[in-house]
C-alpha atoms as a PDB file:
ATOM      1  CA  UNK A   1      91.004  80.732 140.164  1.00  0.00           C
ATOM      2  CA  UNK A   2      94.379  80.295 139.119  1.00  0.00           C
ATOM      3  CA  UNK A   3      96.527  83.902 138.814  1.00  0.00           C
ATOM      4  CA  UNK A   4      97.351  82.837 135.603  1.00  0.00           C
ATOM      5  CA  UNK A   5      93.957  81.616 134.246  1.00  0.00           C
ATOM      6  CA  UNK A   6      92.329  85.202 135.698  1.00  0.00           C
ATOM      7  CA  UNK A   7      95.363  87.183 133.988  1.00  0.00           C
ATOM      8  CA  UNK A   8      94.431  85.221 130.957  1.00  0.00           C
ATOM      9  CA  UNK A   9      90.912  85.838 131.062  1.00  0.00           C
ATOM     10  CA  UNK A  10      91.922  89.988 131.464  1.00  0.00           C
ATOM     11  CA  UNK A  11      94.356  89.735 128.424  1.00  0.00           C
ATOM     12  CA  UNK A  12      92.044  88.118 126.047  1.00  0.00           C
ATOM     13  CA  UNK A  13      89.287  90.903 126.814  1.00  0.00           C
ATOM     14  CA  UNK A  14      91.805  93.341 126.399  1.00  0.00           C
ATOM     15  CA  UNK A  15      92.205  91.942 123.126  1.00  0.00           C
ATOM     16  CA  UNK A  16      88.893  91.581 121.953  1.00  0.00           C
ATOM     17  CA  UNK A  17      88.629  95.448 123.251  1.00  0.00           C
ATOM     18  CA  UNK A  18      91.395  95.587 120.359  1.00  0.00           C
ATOM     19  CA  UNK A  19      90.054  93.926 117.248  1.00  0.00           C
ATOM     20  CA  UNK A  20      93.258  91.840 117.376  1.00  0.00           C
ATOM     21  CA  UNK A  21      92.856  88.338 115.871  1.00  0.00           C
ATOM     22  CA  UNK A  22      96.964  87.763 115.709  1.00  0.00           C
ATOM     23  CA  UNK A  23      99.264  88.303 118.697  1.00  0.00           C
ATOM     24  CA  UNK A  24     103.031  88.034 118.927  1.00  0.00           C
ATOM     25  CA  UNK A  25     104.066  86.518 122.270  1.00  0.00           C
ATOM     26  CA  UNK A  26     105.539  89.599 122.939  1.00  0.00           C
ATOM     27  CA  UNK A  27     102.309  91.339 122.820  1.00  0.00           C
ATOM     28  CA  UNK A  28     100.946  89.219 125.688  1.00  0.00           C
ATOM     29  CA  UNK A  29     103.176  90.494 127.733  1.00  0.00           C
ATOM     30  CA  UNK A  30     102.500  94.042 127.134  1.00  0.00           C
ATOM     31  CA  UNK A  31      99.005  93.693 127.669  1.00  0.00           C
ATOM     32  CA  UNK A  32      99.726  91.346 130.968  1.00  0.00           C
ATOM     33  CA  UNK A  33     102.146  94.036 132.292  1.00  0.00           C
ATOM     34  CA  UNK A  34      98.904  97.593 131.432  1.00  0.00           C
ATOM     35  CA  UNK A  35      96.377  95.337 133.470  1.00  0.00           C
ATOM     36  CA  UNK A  36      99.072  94.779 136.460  1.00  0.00           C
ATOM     37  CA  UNK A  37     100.050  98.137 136.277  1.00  0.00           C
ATOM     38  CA  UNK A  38      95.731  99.284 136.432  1.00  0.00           C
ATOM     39  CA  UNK A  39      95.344  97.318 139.167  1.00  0.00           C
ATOM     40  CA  UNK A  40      98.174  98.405 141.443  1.00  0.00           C
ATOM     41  CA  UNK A  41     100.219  95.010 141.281  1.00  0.00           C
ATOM     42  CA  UNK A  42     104.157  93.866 140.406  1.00  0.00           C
ATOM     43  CA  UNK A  43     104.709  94.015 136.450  1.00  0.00           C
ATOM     44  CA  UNK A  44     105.243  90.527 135.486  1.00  0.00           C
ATOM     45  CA  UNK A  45     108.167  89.202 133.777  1.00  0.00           C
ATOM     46  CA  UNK A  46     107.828  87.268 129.991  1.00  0.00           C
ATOM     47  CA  UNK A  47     108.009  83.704 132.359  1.00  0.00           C
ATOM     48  CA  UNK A  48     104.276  84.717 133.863  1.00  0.00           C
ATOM     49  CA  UNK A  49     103.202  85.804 130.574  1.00  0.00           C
ATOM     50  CA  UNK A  50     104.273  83.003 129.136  1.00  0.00           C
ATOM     51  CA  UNK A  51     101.476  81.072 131.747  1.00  0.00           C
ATOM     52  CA  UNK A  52      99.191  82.826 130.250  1.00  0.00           C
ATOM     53  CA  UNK A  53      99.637  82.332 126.422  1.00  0.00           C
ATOM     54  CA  UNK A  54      99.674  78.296 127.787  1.00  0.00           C
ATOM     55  CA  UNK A  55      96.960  78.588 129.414  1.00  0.00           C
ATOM     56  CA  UNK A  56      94.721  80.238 126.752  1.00  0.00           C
ATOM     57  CA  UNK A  57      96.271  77.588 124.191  1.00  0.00           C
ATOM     58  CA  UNK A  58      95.680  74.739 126.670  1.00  0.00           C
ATOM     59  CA  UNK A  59      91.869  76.174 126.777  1.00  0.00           C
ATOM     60  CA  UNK A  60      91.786  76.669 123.142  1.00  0.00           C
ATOM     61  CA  UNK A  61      91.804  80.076 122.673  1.00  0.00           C
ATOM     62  CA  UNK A  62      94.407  80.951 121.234  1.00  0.00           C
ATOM     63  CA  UNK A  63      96.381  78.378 118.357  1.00  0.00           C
ATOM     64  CA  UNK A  64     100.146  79.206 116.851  1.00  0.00           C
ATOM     65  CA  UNK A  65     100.016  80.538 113.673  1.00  0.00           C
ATOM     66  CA  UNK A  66     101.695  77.661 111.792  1.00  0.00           C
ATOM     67  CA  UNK A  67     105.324  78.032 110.454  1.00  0.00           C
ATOM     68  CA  UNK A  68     105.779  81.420 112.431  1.00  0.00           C
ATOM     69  CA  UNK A  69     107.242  80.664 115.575  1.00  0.00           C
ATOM     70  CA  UNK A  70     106.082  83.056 118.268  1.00  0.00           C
ATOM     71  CA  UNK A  71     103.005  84.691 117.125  1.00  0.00           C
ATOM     72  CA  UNK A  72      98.942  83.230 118.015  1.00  0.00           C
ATOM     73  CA  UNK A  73      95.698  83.244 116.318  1.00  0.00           C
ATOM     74  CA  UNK A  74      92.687  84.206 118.478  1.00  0.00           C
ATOM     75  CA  UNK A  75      90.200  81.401 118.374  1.00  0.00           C
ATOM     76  CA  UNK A  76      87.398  82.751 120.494  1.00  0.00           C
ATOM     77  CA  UNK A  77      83.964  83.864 119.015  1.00  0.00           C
ATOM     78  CA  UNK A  78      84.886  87.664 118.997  1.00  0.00           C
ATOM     79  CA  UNK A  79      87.467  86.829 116.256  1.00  0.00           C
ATOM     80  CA  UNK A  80      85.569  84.446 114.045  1.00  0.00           C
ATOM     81  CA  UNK A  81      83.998  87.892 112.396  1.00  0.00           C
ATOM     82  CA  UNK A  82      87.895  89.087 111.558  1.00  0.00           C
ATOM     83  CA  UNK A  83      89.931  88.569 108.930  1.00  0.00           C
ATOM     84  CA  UNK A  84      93.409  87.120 109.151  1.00  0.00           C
ATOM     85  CA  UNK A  85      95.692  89.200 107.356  1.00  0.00           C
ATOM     86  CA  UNK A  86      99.107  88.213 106.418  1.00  0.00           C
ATOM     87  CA  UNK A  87     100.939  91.438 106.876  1.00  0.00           C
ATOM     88  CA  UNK A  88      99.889  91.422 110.396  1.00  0.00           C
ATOM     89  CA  UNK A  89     101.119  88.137 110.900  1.00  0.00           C
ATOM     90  CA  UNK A  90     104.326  89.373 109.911  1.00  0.00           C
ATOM     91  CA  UNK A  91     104.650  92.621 111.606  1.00  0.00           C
ATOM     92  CA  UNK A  92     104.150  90.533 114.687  1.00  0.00           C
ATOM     93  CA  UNK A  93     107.070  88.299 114.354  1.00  0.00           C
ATOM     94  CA  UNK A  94     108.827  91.613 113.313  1.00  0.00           C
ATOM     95  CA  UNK A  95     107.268  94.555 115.026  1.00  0.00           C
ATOM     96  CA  UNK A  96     110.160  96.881 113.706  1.00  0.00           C
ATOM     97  CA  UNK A  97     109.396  95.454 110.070  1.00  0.00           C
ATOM     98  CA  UNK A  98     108.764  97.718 107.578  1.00  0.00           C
ATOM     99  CA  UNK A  99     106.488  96.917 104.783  1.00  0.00           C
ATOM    100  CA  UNK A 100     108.196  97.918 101.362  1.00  0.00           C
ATOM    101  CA  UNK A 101     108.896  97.740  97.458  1.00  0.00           C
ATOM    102  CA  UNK A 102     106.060  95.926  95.800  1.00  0.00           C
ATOM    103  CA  UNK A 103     103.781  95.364  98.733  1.00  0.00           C
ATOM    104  CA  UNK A 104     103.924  99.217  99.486  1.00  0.00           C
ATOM    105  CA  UNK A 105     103.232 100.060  96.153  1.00  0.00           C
ATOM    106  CA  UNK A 106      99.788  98.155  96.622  1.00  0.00           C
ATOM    107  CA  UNK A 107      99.303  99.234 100.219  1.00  0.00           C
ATOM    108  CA  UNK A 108      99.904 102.741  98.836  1.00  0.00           C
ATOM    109  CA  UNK A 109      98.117 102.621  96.047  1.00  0.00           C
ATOM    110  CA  UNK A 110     100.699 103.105  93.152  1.00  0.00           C
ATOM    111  CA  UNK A 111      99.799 100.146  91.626  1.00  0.00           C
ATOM    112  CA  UNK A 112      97.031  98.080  90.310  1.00  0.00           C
ATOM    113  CA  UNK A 113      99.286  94.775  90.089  1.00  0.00           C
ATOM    114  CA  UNK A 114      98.967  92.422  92.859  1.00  0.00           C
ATOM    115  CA  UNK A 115     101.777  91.574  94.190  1.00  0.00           C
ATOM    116  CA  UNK A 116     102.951  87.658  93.798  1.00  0.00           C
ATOM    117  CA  UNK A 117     104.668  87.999  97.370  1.00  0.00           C
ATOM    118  CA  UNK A 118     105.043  89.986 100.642  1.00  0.00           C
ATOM    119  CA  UNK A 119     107.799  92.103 100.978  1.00  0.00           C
ATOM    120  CA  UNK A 120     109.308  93.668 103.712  1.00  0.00           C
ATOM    121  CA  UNK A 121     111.980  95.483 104.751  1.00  0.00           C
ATOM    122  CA  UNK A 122     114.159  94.694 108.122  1.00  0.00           C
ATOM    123  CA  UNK A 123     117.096  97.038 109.407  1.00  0.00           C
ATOM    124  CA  UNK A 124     120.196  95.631 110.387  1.00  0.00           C
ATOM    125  CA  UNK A 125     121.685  96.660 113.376  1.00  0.00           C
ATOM    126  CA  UNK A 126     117.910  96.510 114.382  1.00  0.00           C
ATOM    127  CA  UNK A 127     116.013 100.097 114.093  1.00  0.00           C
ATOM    128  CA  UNK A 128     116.441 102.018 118.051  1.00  0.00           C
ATOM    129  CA  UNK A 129     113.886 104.904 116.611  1.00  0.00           C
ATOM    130  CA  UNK A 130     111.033 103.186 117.189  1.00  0.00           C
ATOM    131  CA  UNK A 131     108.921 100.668 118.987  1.00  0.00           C
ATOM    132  CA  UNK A 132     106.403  98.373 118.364  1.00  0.00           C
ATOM    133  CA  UNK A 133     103.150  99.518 116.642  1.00  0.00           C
ATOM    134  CA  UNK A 134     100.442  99.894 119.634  1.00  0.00           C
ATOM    135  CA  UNK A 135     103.140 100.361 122.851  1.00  0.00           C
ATOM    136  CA  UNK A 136     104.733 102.730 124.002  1.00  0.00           C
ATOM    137  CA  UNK A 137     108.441 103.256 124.636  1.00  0.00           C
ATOM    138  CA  UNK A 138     107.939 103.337 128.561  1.00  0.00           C
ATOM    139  CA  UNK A 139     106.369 100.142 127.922  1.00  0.00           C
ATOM    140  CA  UNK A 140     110.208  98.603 127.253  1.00  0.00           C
ATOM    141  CA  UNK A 141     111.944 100.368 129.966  1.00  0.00           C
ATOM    142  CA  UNK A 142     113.395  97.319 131.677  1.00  0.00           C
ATOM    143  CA  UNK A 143     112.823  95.179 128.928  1.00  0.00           C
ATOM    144  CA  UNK A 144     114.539  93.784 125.919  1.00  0.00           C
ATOM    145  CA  UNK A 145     112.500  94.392 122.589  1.00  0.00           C
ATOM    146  CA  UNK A 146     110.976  91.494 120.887  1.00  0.00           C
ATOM    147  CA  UNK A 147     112.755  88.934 118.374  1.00  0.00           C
ATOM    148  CA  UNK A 148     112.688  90.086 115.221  1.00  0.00           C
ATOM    149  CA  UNK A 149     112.075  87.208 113.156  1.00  0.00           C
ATOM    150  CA  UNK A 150     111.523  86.861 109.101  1.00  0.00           C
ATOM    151  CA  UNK A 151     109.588  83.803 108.267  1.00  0.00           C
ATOM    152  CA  UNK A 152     110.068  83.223 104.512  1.00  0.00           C
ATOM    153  CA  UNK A 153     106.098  82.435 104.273  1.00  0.00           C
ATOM    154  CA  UNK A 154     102.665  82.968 105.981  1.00  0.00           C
ATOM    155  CA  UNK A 155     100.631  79.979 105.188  1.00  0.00           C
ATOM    156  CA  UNK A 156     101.513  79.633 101.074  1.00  0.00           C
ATOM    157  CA  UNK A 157     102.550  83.222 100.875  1.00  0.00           C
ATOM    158  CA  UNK A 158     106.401  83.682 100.212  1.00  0.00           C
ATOM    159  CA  UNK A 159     107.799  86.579 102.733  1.00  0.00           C
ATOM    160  CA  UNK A 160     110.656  88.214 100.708  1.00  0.00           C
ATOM    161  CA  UNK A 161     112.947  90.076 103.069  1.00  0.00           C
ATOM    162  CA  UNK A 162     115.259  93.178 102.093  1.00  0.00           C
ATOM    163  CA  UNK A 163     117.842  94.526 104.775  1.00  0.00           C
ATOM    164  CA  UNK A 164     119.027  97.627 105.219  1.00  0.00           C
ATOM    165  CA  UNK A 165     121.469  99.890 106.991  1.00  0.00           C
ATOM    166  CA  UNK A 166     120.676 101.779 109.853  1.00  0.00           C
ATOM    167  CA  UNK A 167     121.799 104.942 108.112  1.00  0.00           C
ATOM    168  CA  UNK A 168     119.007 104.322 104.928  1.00  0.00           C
ATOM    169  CA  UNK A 169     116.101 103.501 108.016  1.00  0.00           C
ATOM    170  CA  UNK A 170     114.623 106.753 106.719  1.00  0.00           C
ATOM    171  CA  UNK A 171     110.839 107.095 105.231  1.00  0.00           C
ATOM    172  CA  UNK A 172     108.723 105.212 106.703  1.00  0.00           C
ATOM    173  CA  UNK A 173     105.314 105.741 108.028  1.00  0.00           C
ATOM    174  CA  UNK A 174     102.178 104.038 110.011  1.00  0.00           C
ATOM    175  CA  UNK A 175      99.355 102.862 107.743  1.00  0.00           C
ATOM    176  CA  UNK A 176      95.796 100.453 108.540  1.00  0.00           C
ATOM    177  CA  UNK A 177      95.270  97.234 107.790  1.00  0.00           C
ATOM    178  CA  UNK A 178      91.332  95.990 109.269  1.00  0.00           C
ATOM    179  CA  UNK A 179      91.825  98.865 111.650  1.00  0.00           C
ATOM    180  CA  UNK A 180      95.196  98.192 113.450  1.00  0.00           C
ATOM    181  CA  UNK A 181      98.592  99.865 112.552  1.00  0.00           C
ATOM    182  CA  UNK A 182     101.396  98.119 110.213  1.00  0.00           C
ATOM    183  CA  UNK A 183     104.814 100.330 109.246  1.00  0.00           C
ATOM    184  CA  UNK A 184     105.251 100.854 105.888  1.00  0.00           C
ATOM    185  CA  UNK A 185     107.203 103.315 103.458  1.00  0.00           C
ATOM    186  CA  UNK A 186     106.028 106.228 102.354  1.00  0.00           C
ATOM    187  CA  UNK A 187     105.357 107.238  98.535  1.00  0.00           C
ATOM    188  CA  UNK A 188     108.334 108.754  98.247  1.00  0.00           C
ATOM    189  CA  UNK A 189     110.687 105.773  99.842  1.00  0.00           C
ATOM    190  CA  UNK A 190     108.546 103.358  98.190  1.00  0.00           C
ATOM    191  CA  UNK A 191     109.297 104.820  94.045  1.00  0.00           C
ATOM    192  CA  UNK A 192     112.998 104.895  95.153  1.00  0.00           C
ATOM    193  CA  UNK A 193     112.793 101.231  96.841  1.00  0.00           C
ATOM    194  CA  UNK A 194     111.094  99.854  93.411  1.00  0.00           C
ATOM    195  CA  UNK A 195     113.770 102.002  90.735  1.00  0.00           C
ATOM    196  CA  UNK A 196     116.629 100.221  93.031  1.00  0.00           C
ATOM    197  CA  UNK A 197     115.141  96.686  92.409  1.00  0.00           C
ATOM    198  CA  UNK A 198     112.987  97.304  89.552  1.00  0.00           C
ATOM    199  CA  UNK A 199     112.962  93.202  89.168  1.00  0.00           C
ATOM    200  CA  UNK A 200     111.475  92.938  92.903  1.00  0.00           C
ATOM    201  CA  UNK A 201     108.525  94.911  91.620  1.00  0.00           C
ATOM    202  CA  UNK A 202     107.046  93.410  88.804  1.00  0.00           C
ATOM    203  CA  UNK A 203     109.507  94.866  86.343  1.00  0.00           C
ATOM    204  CA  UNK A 204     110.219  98.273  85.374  1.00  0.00           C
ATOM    205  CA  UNK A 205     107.113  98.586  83.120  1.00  0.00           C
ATOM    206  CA  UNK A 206     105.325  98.394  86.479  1.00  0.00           C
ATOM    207  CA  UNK A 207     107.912 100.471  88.292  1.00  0.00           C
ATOM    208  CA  UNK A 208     107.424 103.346  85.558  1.00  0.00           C
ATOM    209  CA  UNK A 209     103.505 103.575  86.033  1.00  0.00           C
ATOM    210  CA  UNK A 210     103.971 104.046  89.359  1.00  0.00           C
ATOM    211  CA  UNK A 211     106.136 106.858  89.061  1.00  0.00           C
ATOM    212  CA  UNK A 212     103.734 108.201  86.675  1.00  0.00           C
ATOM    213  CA  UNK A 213     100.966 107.444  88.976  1.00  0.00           C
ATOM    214  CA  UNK A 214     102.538 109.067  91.843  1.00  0.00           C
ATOM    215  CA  UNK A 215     102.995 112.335  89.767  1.00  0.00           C
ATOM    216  CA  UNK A 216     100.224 114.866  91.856  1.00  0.00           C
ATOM    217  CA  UNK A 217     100.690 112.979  95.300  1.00  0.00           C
ATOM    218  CA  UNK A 218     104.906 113.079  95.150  1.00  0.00           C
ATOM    219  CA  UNK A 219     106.395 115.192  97.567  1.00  0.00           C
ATOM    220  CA  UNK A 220     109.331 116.380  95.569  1.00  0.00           C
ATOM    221  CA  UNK A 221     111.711 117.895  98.112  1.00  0.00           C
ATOM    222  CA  UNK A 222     111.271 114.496  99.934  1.00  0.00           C
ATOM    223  CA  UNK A 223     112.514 112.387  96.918  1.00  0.00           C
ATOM    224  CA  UNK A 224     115.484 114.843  96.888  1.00  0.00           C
ATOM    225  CA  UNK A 225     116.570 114.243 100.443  1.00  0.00           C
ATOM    226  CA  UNK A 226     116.086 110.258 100.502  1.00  0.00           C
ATOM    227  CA  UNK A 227     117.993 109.982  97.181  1.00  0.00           C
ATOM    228  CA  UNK A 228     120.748 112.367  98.863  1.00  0.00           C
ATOM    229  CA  UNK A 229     120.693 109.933 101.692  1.00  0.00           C
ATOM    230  CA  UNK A 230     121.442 107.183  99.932  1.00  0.00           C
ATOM    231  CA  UNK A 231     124.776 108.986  98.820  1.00  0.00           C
ATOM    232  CA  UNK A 232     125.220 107.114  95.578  1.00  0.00           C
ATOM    233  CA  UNK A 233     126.113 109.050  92.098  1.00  0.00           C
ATOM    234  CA  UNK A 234     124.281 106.389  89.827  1.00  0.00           C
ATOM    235  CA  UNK A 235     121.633 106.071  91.698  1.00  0.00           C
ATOM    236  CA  UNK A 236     121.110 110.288  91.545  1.00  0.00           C
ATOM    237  CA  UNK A 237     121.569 109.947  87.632  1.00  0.00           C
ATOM    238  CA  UNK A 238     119.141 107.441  87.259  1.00  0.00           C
ATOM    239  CA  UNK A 239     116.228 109.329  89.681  1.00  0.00           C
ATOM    240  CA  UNK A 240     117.002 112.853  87.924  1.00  0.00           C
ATOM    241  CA  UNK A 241     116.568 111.314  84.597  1.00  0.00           C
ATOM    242  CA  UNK A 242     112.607 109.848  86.035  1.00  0.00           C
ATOM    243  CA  UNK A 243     112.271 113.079  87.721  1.00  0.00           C
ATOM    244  CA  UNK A 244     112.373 114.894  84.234  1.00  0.00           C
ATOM    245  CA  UNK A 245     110.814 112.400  82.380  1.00  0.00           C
ATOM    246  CA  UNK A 246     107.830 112.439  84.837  1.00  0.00           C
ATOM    247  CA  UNK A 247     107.887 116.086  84.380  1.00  0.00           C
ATOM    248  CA  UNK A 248     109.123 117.194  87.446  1.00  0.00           C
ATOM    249  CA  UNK A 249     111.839 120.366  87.896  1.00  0.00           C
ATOM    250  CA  UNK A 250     114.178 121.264  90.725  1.00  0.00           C
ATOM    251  CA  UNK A 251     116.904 123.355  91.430  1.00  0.00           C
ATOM    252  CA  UNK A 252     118.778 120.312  92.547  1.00  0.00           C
ATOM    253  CA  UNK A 253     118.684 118.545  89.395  1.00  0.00           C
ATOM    254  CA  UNK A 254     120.750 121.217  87.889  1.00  0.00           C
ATOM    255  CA  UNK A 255     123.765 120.534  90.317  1.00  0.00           C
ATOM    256  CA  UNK A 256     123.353 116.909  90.046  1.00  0.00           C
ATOM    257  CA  UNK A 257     123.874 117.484  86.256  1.00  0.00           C
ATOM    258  CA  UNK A 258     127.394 119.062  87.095  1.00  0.00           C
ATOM    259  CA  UNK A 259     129.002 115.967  88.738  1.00  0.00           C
ATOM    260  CA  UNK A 260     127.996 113.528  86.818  1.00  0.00           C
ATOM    261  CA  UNK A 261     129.812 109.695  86.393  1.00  0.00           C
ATOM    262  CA  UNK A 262     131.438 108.991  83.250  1.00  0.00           C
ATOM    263  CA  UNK A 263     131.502 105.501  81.633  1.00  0.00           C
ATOM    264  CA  UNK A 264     130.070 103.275  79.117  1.00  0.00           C
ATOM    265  CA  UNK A 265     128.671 100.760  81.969  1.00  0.00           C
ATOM    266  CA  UNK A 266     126.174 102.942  84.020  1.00  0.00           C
ATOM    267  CA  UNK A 267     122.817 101.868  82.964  1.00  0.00           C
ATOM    268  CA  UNK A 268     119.032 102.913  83.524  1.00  0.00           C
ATOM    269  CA  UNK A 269     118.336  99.650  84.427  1.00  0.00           C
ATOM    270  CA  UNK A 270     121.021  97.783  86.494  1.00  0.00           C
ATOM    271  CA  UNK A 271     120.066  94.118  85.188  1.00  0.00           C
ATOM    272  CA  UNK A 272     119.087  94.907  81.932  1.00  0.00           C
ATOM    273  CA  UNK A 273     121.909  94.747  78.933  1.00  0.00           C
ATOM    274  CA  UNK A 274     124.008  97.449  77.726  1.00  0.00           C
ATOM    275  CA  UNK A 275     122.099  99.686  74.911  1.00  0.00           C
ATOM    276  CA  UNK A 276     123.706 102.529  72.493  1.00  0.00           C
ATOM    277  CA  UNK A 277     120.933 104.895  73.056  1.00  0.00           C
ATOM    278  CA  UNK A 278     121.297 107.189  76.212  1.00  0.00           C
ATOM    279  CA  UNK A 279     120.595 110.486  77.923  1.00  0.00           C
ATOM    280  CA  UNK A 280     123.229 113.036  76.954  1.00  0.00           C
ATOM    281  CA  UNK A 281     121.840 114.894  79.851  1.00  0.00           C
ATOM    282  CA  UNK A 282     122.225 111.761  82.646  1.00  0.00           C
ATOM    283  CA  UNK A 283     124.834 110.200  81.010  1.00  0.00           C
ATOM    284  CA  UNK A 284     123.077 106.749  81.400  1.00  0.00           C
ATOM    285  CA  UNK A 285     122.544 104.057  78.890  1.00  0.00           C
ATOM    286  CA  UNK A 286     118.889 104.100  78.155  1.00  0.00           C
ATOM    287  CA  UNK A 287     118.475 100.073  78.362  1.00  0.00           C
ATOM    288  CA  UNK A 288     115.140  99.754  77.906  1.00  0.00           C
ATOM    289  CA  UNK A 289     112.244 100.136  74.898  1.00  0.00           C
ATOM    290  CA  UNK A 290     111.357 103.609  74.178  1.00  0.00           C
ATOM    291  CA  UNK A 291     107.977 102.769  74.777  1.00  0.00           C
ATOM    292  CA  UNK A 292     108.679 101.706  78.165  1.00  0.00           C
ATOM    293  CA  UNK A 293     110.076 105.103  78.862  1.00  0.00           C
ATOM    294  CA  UNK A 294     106.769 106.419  77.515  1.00  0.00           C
ATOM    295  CA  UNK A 295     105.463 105.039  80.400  1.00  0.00           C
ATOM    296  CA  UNK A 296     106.863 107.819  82.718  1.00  0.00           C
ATOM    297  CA  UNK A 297     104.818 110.752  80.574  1.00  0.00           C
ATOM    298  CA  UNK A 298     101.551 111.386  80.494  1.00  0.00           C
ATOM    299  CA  UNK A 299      99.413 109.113  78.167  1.00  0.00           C
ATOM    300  CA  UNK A 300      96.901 111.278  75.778  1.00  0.00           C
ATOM    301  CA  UNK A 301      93.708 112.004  76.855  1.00  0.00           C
END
């Protein structure tokens, strides 16, 4: 038997082992490289591994996933019984991906909306904190870490990508989808994410509920510190005033108060129009229905 057909043979077991029904190229050669190491032999390079993702697509094992270069659908038996799920489609083709805004309100459960897309969040210069979901970071030593692509779609679902600095590559953690590990942001990341692009989250009616929602899961301090992070005045005005109006308190607030921006143009919601009413206490223009703003507060029993 051909080195490459047996190593193929080991890899797809391994796989099967692992519930996995979509594999990034990349991931071959991870799992080639464990079952060299097991057995005592030289760690092969991406060229051998790439033998082996021909030869299981040559013996029909394995197909592309169409439209995302670089990533495989398992075709054997074990996998008919397994979903294929989008999001892990495209944290292969971007293992440092992070899932964000609307789709992590639904993956979090903030929200009862479905989102319309996938969204996802990719750092720019890429993120050197972590490593691929399911490896290890010995695993790289020696090697360079996957593309990272962003396909605009999975099959007819758009992909909408946000990029971010290194410096704002902050909250983020490791959820399930069918049983295998995806990154997404956390509650916390995820409320500030939305309130940034209210318009990239079904609206700020939607946005509002799920700050609402969030109310007894919300780690407070947390929100604090990322909205520090981000180091932008507005952007403090706007999540004290949903802080209150949720019903939160916090020593912080208080000194947030005292250096406040000035100026008829700062506004609740960036890409809504100008309105007369405002907070006296945020000094923002309050551009939105006051029923919307209801939505923050507890509704009535």
């Amino acid at each position: 038997m051909r080195q490459s057909l047996k190593a193929a043979h080991q890899v797809l077991r391994k796989l099967a082992q692992e519930r996995r029904r979509i594999v990034g190229a990349w991931r071959f050669l991870i799992e080639y490289r464990r079952i060299a190491h097991a057995q005592g032999d030289p760690l092969p390079e991406a060229p051998q591994a790439n033998k082996v993702i021909n030869e299981l697509t040559r013996d029909q094992q394995i197909s592309p996933v169409p439209g995302v270069r670089g990533v495989y659908r398992v075709d054997v038996p074990y996998a008919d019984v397994i979903p294929i799920v989008d999001e892990q489609i495209v944290q292969e083709a971007n293992p440092l991906a992070v899932f964000s805004h609307w789709t992590a309100l639904a993956h979090n459960g903030l929200t009862d909306q479905i989102p319309t897309e996938i969204q996802a969040t990719h750092c720019k210069p890429p993120a050197i904190s972590r490593v691929p979901l399911g490896t290890a970071p010995e695993e790289w030593v020696g090697l360079d870490l996957p593309p990272l692509a962003r396909p605009p779609k999975v099959g007819d679902v758009a992909v909408r990508w946000f990029q971010t600095l290194g410096k704002w590559d902050f909250g983020r953690t490791i959820s399930y989808t069918q049983g295998l590990p995806i990154y997404v942001t956390d509650n916390e990341r995820t409320l500030l994410d939305v309130l940034r692009s209210p318009d990239e989250a079904g609206g700020i009616l939607t946005v509002f509920r799920s700050w609402r929602r969030a109310r007894d899961v919300l780690n407070l301090d947390r929100v604090i510190d990322y909205t520090e992070r981000f180091d932008q005045p507005i952007f403090r005005q706007r999540v004290g005033f949903v802080l209150e109006e949720v019903g939160f308190t916090h020593l912080t607030l208080a000194a947030w108060k005292t250096n406040l921006l000035r100026g008829g143009s700062l506004k609740l919601v960036p890409s809504l129009p100008y309105s007369p009413e405002f907070s006296p206490h945020w000094n923002i223009s309050l551009n939105v229905p006051a029923s919307v703003i209801q939505e923050l507060k507890d509704r009535p029993d």
